[in-house]
Protein backbone atom coordinates (compact mmCIF):
# COMPACT_ATOMS: atom_id res chain seq x y z
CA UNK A 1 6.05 4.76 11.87
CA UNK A 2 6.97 8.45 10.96
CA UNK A 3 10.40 10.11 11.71
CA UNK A 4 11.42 13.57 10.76
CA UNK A 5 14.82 15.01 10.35
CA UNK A 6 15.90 18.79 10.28
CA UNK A 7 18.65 20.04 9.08
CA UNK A 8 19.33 23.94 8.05
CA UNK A 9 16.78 24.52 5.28
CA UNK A 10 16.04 20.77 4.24
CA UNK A 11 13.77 18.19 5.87
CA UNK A 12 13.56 14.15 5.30
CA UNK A 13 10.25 12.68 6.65
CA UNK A 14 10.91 8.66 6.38
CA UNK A 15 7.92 6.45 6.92
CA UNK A 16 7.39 2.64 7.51
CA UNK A 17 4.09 0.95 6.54
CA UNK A 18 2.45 -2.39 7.07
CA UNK A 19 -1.26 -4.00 6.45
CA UNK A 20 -2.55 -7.37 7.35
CA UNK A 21 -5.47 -8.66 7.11
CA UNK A 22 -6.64 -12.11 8.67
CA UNK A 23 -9.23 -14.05 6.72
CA UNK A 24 -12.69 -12.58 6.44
CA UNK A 25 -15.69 -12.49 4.60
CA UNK A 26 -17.15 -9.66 3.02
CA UNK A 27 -20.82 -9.81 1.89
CA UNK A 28 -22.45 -7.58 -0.93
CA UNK A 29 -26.12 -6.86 -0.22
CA UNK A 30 -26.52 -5.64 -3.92
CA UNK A 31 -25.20 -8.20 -5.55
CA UNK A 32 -25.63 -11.38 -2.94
CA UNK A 33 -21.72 -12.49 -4.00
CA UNK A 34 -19.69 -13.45 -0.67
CA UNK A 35 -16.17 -12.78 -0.90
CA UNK A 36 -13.77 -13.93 1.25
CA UNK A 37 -9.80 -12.59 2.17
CA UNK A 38 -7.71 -15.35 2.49
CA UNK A 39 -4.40 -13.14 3.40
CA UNK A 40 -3.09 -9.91 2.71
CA UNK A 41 -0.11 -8.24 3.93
CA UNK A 42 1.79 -5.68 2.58
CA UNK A 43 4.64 -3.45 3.62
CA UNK A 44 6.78 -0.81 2.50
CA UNK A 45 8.91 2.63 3.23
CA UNK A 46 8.72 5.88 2.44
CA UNK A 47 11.14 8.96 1.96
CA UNK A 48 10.50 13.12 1.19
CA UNK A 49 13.24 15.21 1.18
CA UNK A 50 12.04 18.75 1.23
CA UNK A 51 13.77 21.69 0.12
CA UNK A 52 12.11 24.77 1.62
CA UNK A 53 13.65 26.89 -1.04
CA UNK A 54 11.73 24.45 -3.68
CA UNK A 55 8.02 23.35 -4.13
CA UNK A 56 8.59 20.23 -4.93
CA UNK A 57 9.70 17.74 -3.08
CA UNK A 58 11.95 14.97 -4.08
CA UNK A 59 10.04 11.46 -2.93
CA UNK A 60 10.68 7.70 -3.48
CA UNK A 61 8.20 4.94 -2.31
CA UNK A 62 8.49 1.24 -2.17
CA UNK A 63 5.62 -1.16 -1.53
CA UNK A 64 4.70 -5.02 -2.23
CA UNK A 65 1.82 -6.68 -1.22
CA UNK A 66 0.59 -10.33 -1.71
CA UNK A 67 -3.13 -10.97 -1.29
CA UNK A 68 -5.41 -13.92 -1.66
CA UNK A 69 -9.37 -13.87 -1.68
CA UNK A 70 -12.08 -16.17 -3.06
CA UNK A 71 -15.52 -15.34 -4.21
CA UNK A 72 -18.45 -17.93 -4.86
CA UNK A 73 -20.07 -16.93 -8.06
CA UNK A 74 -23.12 -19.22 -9.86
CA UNK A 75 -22.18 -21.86 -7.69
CA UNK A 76 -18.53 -22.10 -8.31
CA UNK A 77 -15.21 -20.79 -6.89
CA UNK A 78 -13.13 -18.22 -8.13
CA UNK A 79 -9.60 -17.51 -6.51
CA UNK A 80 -7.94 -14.23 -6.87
CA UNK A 81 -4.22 -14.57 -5.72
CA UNK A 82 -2.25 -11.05 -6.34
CA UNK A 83 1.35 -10.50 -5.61
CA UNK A 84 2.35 -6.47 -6.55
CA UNK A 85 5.56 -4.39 -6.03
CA UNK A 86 5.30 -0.82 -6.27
CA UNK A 87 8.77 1.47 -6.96
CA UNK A 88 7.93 5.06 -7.17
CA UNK A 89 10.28 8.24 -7.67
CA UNK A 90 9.54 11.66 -7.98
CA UNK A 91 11.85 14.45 -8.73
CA UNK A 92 12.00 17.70 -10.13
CA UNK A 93 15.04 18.41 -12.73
């Protein structure tokens, strides 16, 4: 979800982001390996605050995701479990 406020010569976009995925299997032609997604979801939020007197805007972004796949390789099972968290800020001094 986007929203955008306006106010005189400034402007905040804010922004609200999610991703699932149910389990799957992916197949590589190339390689024959069969990898499957267990889980992933992931959400975060978003901010920009625009100047329009600037060219830079100042942003911040937060995002985690946790994510689980397997893939069979020579016969045996690898699991991949990944749990990230993202903080990003950009600013200009």
């Amino acid at each position: 979800m986007l929203s955008v406020d306006q106010n005189g010569d400034t402007a905040r976009l804010s922004i609200n982001i999610t991703q699932n995925a149910s389990e799957q299997t992916i197949d590589d032609p190339t390689t024959g390996m069969t990898t499957r997604i267990d889980s992933l979801d992931s959400n975060g939020t978003g901010t920009i605050n625009m100047s329009f007197d600037s060219m830079v805007p100042d942003s911040e972004m937060d995002l985690s995701m946790a994510m689980s796949m397997s893939m069979d390789q020579g016969g045996g099972n690898f699991v991949h479990i990944m749990d990230m968290t993202m903080d990003m800020n950009v600013s200009v001094r």
